[in-house]
N, C-alpha and C. Protein backbone atom coordinates (compact mmCIF):
# COMPACT_ATOMS: atom_id res chain seq x y z
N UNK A 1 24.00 80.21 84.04
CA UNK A 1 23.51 81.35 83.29
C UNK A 1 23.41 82.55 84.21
N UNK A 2 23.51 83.85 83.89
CA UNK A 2 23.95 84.99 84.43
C UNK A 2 22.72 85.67 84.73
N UNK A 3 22.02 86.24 85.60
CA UNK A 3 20.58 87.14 85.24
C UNK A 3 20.99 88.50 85.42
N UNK A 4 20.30 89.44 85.31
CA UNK A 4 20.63 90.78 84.88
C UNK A 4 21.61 91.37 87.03
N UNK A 5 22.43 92.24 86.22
CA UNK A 5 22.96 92.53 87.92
C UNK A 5 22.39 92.60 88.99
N UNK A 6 22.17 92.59 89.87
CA UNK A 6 22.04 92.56 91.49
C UNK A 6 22.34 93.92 91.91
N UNK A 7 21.27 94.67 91.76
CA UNK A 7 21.22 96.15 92.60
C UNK A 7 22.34 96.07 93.80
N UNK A 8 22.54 95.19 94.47
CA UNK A 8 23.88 95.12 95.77
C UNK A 8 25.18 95.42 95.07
N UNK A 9 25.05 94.55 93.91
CA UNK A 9 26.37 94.75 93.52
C UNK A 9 27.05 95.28 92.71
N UNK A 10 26.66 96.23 92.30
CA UNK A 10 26.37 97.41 91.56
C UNK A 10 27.31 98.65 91.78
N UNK A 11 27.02 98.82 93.45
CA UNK A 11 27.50 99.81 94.19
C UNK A 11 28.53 99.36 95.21
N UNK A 12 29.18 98.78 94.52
CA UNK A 12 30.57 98.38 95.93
C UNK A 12 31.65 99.49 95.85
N UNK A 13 31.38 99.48 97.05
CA UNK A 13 33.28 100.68 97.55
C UNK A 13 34.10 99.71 98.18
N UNK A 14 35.29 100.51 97.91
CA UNK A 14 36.29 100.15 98.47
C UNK A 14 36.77 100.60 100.05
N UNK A 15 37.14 99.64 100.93
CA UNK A 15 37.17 100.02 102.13
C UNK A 15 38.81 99.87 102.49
N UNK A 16 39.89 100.51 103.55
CA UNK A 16 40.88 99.71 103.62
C UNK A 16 40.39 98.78 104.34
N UNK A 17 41.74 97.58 104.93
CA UNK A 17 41.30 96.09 105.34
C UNK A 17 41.51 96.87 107.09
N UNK A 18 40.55 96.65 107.51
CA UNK A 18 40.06 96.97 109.13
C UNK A 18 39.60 97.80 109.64
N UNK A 19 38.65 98.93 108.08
CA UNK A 19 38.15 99.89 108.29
C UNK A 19 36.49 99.68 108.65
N UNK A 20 36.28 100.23 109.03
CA UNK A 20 34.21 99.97 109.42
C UNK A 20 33.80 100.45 108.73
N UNK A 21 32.95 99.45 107.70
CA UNK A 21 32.24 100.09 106.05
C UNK A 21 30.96 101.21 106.64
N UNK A 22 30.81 101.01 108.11
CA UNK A 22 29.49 101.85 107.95
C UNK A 22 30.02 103.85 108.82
N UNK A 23 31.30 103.35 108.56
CA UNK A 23 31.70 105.24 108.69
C UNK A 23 32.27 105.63 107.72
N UNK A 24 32.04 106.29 106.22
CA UNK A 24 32.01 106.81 105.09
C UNK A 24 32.46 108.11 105.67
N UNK A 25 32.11 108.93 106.31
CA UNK A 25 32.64 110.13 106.84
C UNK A 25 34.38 110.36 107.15
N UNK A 26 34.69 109.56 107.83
CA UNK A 26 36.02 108.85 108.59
C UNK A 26 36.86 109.31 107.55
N UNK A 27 37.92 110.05 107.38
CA UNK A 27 39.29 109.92 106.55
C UNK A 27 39.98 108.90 106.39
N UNK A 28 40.38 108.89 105.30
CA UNK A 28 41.52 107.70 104.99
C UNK A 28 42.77 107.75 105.35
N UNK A 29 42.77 106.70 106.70
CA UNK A 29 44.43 107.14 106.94
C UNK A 29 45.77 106.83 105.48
N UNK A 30 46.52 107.56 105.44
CA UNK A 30 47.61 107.26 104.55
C UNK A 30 47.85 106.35 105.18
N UNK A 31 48.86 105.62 103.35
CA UNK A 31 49.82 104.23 104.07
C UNK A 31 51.55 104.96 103.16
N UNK A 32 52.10 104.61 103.79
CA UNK A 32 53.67 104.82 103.27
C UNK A 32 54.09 103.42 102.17
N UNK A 33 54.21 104.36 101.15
CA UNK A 33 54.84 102.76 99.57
C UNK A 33 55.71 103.34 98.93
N UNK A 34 56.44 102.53 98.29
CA UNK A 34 57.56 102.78 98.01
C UNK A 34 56.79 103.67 96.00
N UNK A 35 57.85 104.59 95.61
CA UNK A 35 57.50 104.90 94.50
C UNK A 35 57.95 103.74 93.82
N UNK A 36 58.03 103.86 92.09
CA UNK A 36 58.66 103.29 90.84
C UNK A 36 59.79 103.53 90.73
N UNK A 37 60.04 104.91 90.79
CA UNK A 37 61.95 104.25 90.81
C UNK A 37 62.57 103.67 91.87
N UNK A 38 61.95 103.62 93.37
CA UNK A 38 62.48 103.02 94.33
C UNK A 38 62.26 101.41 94.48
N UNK A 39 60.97 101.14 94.02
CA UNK A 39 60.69 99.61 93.38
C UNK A 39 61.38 99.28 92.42
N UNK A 40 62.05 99.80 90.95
CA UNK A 40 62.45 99.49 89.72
C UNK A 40 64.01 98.89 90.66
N UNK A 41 64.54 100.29 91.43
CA UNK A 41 66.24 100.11 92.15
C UNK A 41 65.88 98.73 93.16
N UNK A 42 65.40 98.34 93.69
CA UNK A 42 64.65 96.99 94.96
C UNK A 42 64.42 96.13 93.80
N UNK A 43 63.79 95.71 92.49
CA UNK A 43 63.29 94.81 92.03
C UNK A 43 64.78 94.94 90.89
N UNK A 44 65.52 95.39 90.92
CA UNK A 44 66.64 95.04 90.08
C UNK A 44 67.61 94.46 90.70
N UNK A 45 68.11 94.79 91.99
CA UNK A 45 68.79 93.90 92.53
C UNK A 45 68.16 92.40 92.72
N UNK A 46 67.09 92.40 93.13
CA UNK A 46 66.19 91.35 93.69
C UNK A 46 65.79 90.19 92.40
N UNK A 47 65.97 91.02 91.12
CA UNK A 47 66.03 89.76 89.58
C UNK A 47 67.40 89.45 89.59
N UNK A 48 68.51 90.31 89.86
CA UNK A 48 69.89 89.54 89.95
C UNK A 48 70.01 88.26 90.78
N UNK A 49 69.38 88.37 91.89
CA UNK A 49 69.58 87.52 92.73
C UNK A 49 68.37 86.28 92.52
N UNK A 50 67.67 86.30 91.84
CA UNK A 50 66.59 85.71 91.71
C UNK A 50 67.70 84.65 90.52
N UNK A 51 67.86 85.19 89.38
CA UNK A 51 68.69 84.67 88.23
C UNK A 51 69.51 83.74 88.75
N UNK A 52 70.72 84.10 90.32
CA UNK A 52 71.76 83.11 90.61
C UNK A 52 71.00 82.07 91.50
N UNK A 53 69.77 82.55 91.83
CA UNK A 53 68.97 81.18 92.17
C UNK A 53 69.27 81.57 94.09
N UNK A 54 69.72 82.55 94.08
CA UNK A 54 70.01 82.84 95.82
C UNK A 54 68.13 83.42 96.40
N UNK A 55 67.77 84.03 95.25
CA UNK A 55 66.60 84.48 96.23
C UNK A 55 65.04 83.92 95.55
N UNK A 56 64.13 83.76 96.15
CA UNK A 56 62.87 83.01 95.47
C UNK A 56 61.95 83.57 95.62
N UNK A 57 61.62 84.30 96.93
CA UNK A 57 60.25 84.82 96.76
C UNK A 57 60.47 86.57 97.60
N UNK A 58 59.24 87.22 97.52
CA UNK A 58 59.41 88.56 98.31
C UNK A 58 57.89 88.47 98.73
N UNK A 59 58.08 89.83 99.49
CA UNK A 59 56.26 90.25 100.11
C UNK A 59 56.40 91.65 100.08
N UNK A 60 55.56 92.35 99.61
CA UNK A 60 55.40 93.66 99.92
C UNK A 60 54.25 94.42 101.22
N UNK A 61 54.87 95.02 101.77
CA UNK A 61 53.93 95.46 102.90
C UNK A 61 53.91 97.26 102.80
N UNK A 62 52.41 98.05 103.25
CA UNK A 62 52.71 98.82 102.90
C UNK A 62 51.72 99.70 104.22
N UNK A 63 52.61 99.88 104.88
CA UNK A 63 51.89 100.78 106.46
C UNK A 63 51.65 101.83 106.47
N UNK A 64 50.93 102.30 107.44
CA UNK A 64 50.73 104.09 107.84
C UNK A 64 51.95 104.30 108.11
N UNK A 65 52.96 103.50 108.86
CA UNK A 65 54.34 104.25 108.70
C UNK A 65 55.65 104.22 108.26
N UNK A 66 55.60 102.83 107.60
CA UNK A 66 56.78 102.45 106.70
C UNK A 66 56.15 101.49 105.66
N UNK A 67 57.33 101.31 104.57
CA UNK A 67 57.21 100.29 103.71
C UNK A 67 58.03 99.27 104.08
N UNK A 68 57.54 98.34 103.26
CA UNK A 68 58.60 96.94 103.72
C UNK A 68 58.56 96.14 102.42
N UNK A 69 59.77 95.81 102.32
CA UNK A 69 60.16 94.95 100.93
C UNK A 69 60.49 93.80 101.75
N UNK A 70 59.88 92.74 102.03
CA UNK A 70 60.96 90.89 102.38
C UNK A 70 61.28 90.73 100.97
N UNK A 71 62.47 89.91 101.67
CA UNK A 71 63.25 88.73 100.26
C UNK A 71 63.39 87.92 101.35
N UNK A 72 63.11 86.51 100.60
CA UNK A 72 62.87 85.11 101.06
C UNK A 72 64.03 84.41 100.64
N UNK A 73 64.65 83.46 100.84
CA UNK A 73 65.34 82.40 99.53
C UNK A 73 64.33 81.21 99.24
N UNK A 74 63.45 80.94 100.41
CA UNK A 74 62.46 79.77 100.06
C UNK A 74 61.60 79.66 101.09
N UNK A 75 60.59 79.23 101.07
CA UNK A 75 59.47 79.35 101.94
C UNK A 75 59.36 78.80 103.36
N UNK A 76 59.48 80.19 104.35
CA UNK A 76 59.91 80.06 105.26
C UNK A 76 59.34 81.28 106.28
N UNK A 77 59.15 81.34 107.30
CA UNK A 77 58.88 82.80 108.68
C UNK A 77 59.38 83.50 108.46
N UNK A 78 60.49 83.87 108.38
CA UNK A 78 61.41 84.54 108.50
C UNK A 78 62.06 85.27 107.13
N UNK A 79 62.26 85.99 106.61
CA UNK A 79 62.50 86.52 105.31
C UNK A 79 64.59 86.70 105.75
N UNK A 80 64.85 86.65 104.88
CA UNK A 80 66.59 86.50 104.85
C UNK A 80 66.80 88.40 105.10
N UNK A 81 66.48 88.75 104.42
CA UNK A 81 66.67 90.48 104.26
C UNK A 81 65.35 91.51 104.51
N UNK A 82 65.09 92.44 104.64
CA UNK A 82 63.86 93.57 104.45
C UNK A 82 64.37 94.60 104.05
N UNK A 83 64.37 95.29 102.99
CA UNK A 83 64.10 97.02 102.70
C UNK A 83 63.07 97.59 103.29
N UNK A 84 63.75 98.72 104.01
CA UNK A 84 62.41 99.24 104.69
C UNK A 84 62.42 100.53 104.30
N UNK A 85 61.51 101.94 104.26
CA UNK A 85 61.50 102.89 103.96
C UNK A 85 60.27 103.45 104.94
N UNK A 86 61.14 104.33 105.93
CA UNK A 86 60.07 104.75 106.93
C UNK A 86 60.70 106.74 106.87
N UNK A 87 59.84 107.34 106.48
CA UNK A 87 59.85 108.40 106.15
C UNK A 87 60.01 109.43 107.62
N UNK A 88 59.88 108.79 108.74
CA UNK A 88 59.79 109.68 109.66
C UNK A 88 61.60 109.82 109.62
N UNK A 89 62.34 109.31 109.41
CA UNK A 89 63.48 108.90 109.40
C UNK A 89 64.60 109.82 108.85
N UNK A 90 63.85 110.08 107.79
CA UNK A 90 64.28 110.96 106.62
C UNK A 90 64.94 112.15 107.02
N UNK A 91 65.21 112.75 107.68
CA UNK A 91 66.00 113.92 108.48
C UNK A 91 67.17 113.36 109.60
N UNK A 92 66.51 112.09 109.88
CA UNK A 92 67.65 111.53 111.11
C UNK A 92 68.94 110.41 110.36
N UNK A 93 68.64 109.62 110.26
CA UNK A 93 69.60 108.48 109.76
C UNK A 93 69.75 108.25 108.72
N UNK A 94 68.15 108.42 107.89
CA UNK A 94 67.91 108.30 106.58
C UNK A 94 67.03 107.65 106.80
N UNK A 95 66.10 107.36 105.17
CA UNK A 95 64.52 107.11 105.85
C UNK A 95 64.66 105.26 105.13
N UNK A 96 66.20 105.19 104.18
CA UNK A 96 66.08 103.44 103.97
C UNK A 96 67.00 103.06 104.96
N UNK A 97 66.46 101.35 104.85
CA UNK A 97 67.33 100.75 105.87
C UNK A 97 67.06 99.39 105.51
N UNK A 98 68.38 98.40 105.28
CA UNK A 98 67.96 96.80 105.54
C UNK A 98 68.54 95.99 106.63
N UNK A 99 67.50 95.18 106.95
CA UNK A 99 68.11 94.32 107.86
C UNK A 99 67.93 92.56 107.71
N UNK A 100 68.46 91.70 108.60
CA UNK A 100 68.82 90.75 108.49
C UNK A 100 67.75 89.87 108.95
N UNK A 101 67.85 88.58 108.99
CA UNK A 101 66.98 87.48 109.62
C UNK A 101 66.85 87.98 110.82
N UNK A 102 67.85 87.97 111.94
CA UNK A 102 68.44 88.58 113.11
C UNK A 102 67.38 89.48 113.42
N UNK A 103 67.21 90.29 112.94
CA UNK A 103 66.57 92.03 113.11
C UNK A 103 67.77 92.89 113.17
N UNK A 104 68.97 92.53 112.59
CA UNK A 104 70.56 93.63 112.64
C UNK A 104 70.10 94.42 111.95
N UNK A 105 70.26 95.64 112.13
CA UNK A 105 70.31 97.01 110.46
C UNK A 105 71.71 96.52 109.70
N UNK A 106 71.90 96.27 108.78
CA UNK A 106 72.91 95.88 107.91
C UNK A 106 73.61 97.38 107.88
N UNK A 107 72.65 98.33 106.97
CA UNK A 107 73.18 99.19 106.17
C UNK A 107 71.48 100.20 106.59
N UNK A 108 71.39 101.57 106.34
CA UNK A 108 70.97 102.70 106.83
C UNK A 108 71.50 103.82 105.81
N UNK A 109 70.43 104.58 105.54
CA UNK A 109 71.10 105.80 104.79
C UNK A 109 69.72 106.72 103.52
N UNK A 110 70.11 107.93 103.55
CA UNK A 110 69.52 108.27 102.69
C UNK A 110 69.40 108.20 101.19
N UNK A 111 70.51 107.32 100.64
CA UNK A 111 70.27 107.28 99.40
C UNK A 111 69.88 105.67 99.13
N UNK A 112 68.68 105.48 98.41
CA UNK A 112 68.79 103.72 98.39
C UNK A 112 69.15 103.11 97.29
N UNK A 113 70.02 103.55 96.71
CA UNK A 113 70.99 102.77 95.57
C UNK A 113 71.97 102.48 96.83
N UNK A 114 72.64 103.47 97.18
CA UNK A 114 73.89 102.89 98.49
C UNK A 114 73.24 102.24 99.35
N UNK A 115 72.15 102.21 100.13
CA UNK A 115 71.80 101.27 100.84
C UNK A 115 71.87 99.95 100.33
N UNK A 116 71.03 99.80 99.19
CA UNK A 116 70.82 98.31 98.52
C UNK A 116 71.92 97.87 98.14
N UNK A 117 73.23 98.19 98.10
CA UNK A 117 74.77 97.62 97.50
C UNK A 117 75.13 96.98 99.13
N UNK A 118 74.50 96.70 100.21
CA UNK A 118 74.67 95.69 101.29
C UNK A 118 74.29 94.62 100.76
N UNK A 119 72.94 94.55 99.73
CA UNK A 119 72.46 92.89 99.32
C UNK A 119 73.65 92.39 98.21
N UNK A 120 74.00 93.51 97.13
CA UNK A 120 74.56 93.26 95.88
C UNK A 120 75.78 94.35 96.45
N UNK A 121 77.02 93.86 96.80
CA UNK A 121 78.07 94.55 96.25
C UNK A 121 79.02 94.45 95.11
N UNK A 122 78.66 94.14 94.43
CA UNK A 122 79.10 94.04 92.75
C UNK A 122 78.44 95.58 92.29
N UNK A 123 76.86 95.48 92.23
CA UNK A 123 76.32 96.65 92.02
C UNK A 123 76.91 98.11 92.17
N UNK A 124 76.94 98.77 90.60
CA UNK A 124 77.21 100.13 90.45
C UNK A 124 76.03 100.76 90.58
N UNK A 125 76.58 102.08 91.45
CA UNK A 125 75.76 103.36 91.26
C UNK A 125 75.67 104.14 90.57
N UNK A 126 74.77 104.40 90.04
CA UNK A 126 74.59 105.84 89.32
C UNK A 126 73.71 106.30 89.42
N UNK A 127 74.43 107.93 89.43
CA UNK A 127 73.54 108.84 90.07
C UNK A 127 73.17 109.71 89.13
């Protein structure tokens, strides 16, 4: 049976994970994530491949200075592929990039429909 709330818990904030709840003052550092259409273009290739049974699981990671997409094929250290999207980038090489088990850059570039046609080259672009 439930008794009426708990004055403690009432008032919970949200902290990020390794921040010190008792400096409220402190700014929130940004983290770098991928938008919705850049997740919708990453999670459409990633159900194709899911469907032929080549890929099984992913992780999303989301840093002060890049994003990170893993694709897995099965549970394991090591992820088969990563989309990464690191914005400092974005003027130099381009700010996507995937790479391999290895740590190889496959493919690099500013647009990530053309980047992501390294996982799926069947995949059409449109722009």
């Amino acid at each position: 049976m439930q008794g009426p709330p708990d004055e403690s818990r009432t008032n919970l904030a949200l902290v990020h994970v390794g921040e010190p709840a008792n400096q409220p003052n402190r700014p929130v550092q940004p983290i770098v994530a991928f938008d919705r259409r850049e997740l919708m273009q990453i999670l459409a290739v990633y159900g194709r491949k899911v469907g032929t049974g080549e890929w099984r699981d992913y992780a999303l990671d989301f840093l002060k200075d890049r994003a990170l997409f893993s694709i897995y094929a099965r549970v394991s250290e090591r992820p088969l592929y990563v989309v990464e999207k690191n914005p400092k980038l974005r003027n130099r090489q381009g700010q996507y990039m995937v790479t391999n088990q290895q740590g190889r850059i496959l493919k690099r570039g500013h647009d990530l429909a053309q980047v992501l046609r390294v996982l799926d080259p069947d995949l059409m672009v449109v722009g």
